[in-house]
N, C-alpha and C. Protein backbone atom coordinates (compact mmCIF):
# COMPACT_ATOMS: atom_id res chain seq x y z
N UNK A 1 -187.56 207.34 -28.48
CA UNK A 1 -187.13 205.96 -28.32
C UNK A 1 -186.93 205.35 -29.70
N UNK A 2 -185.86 204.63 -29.71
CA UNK A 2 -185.43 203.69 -31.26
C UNK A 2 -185.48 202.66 -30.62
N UNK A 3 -185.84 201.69 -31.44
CA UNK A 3 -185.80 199.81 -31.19
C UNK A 3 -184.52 199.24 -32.45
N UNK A 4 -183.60 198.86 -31.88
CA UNK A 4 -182.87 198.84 -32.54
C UNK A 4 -182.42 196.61 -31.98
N UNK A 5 -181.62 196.13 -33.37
CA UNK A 5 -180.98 195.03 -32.84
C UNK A 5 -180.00 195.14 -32.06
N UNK A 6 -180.18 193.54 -30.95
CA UNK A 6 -179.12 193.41 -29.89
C UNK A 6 -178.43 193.39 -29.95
N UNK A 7 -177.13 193.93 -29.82
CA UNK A 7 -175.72 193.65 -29.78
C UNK A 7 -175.30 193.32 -28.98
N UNK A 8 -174.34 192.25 -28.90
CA UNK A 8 -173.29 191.57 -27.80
C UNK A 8 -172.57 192.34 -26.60
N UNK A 9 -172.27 193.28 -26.99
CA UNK A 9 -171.87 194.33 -26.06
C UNK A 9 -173.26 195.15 -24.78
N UNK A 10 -174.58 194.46 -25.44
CA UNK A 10 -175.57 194.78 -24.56
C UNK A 10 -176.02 193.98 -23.23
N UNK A 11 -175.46 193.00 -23.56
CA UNK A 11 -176.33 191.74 -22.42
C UNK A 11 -176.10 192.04 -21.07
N UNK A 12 -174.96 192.48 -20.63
CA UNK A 12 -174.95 193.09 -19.37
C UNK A 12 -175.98 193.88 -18.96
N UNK A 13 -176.58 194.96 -19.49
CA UNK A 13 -177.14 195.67 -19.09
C UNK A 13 -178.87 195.40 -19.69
N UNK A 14 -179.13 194.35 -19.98
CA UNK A 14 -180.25 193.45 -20.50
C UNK A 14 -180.56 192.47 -19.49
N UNK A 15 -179.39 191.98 -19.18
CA UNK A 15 -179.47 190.76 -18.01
C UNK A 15 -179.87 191.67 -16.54
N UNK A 16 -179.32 193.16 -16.45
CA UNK A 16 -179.50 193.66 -15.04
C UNK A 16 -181.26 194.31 -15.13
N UNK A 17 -181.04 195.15 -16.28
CA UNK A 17 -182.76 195.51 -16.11
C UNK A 17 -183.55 193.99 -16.09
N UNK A 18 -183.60 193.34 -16.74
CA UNK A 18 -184.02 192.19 -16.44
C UNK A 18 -184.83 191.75 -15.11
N UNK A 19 -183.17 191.64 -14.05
CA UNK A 19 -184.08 191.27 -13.12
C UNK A 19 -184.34 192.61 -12.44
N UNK A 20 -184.13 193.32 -12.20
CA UNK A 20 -184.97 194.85 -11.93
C UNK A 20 -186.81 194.60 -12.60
N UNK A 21 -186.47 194.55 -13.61
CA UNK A 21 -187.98 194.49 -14.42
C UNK A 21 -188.97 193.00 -13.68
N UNK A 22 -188.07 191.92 -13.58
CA UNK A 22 -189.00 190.86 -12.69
C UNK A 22 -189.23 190.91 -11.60
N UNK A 23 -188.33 191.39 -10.79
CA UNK A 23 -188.08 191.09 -9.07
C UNK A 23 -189.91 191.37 -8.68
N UNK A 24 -190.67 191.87 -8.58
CA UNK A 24 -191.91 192.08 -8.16
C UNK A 24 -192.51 190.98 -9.19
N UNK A 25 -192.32 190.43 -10.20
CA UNK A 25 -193.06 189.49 -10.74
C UNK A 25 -192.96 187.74 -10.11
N UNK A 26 -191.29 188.08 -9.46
CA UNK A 26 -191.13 186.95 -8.92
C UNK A 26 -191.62 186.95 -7.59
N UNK A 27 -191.99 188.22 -6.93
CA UNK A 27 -192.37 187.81 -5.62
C UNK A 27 -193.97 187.66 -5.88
N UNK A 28 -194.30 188.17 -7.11
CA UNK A 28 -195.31 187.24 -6.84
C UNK A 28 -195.86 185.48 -7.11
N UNK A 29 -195.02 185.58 -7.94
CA UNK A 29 -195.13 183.60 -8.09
C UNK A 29 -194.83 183.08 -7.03
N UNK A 30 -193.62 183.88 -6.19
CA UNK A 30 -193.42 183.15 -4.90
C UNK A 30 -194.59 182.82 -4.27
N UNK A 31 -195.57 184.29 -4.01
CA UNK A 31 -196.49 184.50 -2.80
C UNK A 31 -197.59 183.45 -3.36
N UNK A 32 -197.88 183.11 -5.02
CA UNK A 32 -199.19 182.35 -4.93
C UNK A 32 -198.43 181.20 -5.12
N UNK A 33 -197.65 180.41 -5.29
CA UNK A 33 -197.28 179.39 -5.47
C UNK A 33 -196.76 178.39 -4.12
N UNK A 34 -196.94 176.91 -3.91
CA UNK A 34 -196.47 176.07 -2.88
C UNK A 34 -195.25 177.10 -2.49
N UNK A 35 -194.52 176.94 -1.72
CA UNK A 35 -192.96 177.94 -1.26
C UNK A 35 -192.48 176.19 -1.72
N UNK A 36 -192.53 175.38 -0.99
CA UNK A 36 -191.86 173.63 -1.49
C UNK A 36 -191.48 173.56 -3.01
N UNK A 37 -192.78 173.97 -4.00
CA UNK A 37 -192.94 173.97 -5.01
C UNK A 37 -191.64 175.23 -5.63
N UNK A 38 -192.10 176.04 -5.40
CA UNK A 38 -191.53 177.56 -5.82
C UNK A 38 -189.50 177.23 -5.55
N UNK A 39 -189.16 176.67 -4.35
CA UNK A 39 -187.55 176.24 -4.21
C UNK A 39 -187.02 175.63 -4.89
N UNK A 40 -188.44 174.32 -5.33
CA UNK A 40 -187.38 173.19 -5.96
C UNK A 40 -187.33 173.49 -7.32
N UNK A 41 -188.38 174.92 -8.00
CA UNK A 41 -188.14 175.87 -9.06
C UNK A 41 -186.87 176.52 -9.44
N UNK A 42 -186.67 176.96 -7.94
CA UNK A 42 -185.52 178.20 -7.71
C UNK A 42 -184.87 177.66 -6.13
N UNK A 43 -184.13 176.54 -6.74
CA UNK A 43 -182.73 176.31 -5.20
C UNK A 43 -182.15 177.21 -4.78
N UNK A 44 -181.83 178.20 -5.89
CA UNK A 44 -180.52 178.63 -5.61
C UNK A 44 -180.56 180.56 -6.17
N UNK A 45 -182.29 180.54 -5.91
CA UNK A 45 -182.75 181.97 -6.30
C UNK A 45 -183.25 182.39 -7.58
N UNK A 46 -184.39 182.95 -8.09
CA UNK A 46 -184.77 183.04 -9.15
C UNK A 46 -183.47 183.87 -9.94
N UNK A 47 -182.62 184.81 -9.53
CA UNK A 47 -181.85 185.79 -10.02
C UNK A 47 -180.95 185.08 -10.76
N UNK A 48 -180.43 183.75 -10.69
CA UNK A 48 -179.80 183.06 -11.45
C UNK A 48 -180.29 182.20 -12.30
N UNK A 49 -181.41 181.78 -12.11
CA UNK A 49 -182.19 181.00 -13.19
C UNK A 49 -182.42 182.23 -14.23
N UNK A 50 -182.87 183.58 -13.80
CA UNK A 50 -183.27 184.43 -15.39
C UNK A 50 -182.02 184.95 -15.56
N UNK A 51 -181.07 185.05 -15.07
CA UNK A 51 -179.87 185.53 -15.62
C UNK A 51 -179.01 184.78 -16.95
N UNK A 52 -179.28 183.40 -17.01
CA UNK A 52 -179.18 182.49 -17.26
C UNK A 52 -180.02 182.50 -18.76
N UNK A 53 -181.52 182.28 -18.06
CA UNK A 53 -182.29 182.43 -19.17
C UNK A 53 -182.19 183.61 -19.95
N UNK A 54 -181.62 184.66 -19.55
CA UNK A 54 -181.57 186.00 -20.58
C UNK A 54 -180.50 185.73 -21.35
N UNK A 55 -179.22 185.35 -20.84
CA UNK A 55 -178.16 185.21 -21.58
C UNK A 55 -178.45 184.05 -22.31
N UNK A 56 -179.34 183.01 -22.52
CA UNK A 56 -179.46 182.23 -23.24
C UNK A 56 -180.18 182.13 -24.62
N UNK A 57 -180.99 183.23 -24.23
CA UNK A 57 -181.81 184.06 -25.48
C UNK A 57 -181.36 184.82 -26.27
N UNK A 58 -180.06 185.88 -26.09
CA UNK A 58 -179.62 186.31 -26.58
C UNK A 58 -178.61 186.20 -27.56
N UNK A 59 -178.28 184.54 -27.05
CA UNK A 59 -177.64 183.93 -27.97
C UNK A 59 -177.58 182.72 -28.37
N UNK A 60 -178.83 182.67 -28.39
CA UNK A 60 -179.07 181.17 -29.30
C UNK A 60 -179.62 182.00 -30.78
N UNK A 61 -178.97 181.17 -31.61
CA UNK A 61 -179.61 181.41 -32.92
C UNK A 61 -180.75 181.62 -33.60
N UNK A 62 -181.34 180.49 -33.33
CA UNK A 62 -183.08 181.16 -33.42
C UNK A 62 -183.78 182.23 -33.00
N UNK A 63 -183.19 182.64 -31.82
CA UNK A 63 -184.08 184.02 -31.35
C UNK A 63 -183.22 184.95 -32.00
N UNK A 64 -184.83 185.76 -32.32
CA UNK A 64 -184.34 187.41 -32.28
C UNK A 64 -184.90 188.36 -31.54
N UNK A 65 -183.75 188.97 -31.22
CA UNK A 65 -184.00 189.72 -30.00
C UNK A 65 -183.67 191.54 -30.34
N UNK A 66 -184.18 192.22 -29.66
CA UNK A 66 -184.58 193.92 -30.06
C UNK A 66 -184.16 194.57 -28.66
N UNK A 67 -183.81 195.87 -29.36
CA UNK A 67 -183.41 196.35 -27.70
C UNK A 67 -184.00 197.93 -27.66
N UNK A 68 -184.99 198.42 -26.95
CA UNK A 68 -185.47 200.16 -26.80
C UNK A 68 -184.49 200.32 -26.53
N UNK A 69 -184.33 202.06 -26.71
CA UNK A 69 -182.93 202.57 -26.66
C UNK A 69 -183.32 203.93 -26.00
N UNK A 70 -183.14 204.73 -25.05
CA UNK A 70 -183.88 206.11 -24.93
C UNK A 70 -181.90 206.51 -24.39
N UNK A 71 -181.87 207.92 -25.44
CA UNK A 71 -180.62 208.47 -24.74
C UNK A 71 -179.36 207.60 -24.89
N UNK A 72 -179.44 206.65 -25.65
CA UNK A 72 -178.18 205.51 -25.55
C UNK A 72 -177.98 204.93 -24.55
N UNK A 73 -179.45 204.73 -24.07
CA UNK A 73 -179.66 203.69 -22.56
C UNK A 73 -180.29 202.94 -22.92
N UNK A 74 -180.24 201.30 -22.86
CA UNK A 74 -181.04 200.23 -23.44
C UNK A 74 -181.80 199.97 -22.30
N UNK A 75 -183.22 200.21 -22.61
CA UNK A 75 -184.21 200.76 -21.44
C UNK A 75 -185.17 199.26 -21.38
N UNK A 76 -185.14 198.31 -22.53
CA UNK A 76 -185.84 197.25 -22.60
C UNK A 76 -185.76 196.70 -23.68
N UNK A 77 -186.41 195.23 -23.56
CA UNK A 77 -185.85 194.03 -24.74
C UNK A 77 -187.04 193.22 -25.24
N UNK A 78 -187.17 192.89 -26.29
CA UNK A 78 -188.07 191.74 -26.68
C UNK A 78 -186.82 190.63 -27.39
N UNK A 79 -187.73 189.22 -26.89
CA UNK A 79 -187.08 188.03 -27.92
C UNK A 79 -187.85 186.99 -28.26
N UNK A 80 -187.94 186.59 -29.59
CA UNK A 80 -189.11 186.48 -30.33
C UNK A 80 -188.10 185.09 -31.21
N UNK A 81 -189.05 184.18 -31.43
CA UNK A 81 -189.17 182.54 -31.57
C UNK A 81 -189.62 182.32 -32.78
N UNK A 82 -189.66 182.10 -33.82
CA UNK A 82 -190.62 181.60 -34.82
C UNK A 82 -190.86 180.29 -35.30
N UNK A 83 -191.98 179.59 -34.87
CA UNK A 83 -192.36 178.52 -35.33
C UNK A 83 -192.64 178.04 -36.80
N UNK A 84 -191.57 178.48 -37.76
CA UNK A 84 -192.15 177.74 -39.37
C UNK A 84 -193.23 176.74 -39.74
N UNK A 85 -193.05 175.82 -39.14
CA UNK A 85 -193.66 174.96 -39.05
C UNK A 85 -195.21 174.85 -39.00
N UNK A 86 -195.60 175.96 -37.83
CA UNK A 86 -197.07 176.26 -37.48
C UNK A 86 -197.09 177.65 -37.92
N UNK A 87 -196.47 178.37 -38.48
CA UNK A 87 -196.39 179.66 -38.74
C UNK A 87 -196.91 180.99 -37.46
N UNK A 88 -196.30 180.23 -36.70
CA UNK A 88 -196.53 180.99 -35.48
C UNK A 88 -195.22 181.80 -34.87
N UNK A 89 -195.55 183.21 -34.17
CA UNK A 89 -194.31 183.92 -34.00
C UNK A 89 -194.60 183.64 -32.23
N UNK A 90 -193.56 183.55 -31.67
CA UNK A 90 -193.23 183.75 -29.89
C UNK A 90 -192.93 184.43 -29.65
N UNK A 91 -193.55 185.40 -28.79
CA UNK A 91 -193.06 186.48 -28.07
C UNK A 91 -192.52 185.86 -26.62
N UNK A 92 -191.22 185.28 -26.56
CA UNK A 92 -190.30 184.63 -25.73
C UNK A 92 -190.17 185.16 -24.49
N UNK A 93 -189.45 186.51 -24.71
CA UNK A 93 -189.18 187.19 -23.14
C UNK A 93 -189.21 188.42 -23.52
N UNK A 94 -189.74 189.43 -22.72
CA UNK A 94 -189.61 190.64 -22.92
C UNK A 94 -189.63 191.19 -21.56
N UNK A 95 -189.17 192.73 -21.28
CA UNK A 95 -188.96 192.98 -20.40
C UNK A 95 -188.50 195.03 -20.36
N UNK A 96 -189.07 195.65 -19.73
CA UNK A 96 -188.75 196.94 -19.50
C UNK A 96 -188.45 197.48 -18.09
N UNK A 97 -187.23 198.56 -18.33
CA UNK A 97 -186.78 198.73 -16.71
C UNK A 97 -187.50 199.63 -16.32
N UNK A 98 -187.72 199.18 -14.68
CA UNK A 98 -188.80 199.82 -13.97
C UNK A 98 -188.78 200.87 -14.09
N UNK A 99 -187.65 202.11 -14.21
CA UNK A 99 -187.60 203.02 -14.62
C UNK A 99 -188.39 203.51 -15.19
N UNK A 100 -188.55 203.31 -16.57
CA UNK A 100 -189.28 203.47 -17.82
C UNK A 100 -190.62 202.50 -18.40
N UNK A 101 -191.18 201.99 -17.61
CA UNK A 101 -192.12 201.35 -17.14
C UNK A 101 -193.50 202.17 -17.35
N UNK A 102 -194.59 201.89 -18.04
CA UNK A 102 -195.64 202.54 -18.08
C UNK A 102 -195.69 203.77 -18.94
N UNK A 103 -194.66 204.01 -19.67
CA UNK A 103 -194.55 204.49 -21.02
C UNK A 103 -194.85 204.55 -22.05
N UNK A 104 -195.30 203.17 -22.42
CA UNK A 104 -195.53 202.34 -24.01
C UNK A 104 -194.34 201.86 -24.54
N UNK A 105 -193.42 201.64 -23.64
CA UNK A 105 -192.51 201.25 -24.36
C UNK A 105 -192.27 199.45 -24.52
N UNK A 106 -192.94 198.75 -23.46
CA UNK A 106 -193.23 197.39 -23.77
C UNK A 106 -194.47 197.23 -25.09
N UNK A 107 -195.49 198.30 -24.98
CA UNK A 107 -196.34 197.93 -26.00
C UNK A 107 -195.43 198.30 -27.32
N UNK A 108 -194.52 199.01 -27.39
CA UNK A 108 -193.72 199.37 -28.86
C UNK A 108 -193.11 198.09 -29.13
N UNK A 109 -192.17 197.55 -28.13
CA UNK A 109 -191.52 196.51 -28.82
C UNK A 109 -192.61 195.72 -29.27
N UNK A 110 -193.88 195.36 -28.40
CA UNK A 110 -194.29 193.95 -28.92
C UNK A 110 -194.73 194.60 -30.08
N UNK A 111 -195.58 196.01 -30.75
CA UNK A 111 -195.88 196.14 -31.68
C UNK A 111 -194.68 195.89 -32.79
N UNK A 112 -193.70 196.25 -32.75
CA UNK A 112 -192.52 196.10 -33.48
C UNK A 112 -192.26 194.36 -33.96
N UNK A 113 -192.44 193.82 -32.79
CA UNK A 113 -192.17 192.46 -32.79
C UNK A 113 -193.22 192.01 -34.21
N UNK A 114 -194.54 192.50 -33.56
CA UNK A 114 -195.72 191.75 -34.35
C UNK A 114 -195.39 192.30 -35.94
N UNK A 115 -195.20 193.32 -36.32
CA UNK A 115 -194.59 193.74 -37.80
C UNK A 115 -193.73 193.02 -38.19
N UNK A 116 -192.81 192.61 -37.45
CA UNK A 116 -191.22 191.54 -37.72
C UNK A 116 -192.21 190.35 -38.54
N UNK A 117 -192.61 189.54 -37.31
CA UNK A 117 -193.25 188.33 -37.42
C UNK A 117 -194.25 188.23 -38.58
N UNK A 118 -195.09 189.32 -38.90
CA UNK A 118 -195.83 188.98 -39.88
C UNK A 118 -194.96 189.72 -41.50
N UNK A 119 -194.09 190.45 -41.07
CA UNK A 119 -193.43 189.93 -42.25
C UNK A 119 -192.52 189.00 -42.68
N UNK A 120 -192.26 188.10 -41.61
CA UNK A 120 -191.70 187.23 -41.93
C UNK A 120 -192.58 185.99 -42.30
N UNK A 121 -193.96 186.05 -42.41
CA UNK A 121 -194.47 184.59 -43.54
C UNK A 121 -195.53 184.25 -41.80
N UNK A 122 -195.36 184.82 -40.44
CA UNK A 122 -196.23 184.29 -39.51
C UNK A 122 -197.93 184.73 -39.65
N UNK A 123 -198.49 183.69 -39.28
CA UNK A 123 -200.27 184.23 -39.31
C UNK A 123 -201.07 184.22 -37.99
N UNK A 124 -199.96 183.54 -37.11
CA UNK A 124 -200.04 183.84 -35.48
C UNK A 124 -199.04 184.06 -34.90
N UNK A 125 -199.65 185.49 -33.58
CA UNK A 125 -198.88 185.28 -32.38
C UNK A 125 -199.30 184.93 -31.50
N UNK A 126 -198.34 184.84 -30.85
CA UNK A 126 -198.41 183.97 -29.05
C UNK A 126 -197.74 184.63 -28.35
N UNK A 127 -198.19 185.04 -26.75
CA UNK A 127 -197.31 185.43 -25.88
C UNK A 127 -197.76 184.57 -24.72
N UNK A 128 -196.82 183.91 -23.62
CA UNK A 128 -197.50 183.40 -22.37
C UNK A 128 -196.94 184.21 -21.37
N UNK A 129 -197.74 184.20 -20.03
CA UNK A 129 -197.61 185.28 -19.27
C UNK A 129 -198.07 184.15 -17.73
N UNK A 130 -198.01 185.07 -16.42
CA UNK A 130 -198.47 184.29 -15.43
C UNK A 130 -200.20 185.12 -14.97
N UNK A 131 -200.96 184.16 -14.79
CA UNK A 131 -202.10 184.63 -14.10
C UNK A 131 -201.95 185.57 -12.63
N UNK A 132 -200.69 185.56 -12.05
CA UNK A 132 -200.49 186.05 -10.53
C UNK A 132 -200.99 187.40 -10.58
N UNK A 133 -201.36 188.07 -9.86
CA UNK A 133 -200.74 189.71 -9.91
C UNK A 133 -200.01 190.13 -10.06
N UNK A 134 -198.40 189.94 -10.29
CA UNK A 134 -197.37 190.44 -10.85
C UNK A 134 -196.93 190.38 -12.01
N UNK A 135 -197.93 189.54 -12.84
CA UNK A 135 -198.15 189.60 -14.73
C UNK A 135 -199.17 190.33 -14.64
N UNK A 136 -200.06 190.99 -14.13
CA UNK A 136 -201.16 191.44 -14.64
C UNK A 136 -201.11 192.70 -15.47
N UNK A 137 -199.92 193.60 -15.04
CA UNK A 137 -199.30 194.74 -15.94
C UNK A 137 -199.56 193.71 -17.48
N UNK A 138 -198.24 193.43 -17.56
CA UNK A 138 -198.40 192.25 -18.96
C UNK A 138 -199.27 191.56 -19.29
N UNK A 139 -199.94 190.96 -18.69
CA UNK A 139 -201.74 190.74 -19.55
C UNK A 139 -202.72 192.08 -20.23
N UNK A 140 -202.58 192.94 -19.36
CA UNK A 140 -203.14 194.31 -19.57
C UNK A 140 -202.65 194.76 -21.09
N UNK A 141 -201.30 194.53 -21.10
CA UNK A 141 -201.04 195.47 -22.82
C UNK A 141 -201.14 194.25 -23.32
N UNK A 142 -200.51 193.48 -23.45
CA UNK A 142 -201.88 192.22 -24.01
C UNK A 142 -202.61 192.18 -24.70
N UNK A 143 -203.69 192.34 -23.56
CA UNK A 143 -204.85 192.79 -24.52
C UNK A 143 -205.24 193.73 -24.86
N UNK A 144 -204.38 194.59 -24.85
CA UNK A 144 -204.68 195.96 -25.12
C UNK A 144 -204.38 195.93 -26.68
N UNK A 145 -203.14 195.40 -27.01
CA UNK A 145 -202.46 194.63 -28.43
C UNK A 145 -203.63 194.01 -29.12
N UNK A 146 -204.47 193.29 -28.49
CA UNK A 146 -205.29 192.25 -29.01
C UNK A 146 -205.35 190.97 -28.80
N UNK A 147 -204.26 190.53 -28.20
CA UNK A 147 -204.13 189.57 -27.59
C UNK A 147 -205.18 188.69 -27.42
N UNK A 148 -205.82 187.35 -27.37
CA UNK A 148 -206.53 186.63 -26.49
C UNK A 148 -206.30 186.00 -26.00
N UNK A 149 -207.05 185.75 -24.33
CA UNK A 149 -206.66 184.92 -23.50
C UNK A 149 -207.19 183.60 -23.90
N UNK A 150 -206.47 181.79 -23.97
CA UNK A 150 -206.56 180.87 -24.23
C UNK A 150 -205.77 180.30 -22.61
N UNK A 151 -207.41 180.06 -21.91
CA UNK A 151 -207.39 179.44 -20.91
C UNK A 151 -205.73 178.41 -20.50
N UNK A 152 -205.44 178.24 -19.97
CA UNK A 152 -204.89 176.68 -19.35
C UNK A 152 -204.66 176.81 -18.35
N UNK A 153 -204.62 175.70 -17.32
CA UNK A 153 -204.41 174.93 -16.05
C UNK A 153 -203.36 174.58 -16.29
N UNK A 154 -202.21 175.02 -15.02
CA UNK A 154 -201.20 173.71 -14.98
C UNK A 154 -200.83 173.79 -13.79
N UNK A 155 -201.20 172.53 -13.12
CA UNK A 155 -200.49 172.51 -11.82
C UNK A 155 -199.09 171.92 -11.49
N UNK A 156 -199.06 171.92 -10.00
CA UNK A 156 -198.07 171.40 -9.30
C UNK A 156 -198.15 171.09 -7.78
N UNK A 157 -197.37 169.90 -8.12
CA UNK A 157 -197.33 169.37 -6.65
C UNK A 157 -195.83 169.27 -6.07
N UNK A 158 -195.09 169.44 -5.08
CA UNK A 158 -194.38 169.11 -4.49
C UNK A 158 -193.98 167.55 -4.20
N UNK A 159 -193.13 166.82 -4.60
CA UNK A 159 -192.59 165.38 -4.60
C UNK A 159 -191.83 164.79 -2.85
């Protein structure tokens, strides 16, 4: 596997593993979350809200974004935020196709990521994730990384 930068000619196939790589993450926000709550999230289906959000990461300026490569198949992505300001790096969105899933190949990018970030002048990272069972894969390398968990609550109510 090489981690190589995104190229424009990739997002198609970034945007499809994508939701391949969420679809079980979203059914689970569905299952613990209000369903009232969870619609007026997703009217019109989560598959277009992250489709959306992927292609939006990939090309906004500030992010940088990385792509695993196995075979000249872009197998998964990190995109990463940097806060100057607080000298903090974001680990934004990341994502590996189910395929290739349970590999190490999500723990490579974020390791990759975390080398980026701290050579670029950062003295923290951050990743946020969901408490459900369908982040719990992703909490797991996490902390496996080193990660710590920093509690928060946030609810919701239906209007």
């Amino acid at each position: 596997m090489r981690i190589e930068p995104y190229q424009d000619s990739q997002l198609d196939t970034i945007k499809s593993l994508s939701l391949r790589a969420w679809s079980p993450v979203f059914d689970s926000i569905q299952n613990a979350m209000d369903i009232d709550v969870y619609r007026s999230f997703y009217p019109d289906g989560w598959q277009l809200s992250q489709l959306s959000a992927v292609e939006s990461v990939c090309t906004t300026a500030d992010m940088k974004v990385w792509v695993a490569i196995i075979s000249s198949l872009a197998v998964g992505f990190i995109a990463v935020k940097l806060h100057a300001d607080s000298s903090m790096g974001e680990i934004y969105m990341i994502a590996v196709d189910p395929d290739y899933q349970r590999q190490g190949i999500g723990a490579a990018l974020i390791e990759f990521a975390l080398n980026w970030m701290k050579a670029a002048g950062m003295s923290i990272a951050m990743v946020e994730t969901g408490g459900d069972s369908g982040h719990a894969p992703a909490r797991c390398t996490y902390e496996k990384l080193g990660f710590e968990l920093f509690p928060v609550a946030r609810y919701f109510k239906k209007l």
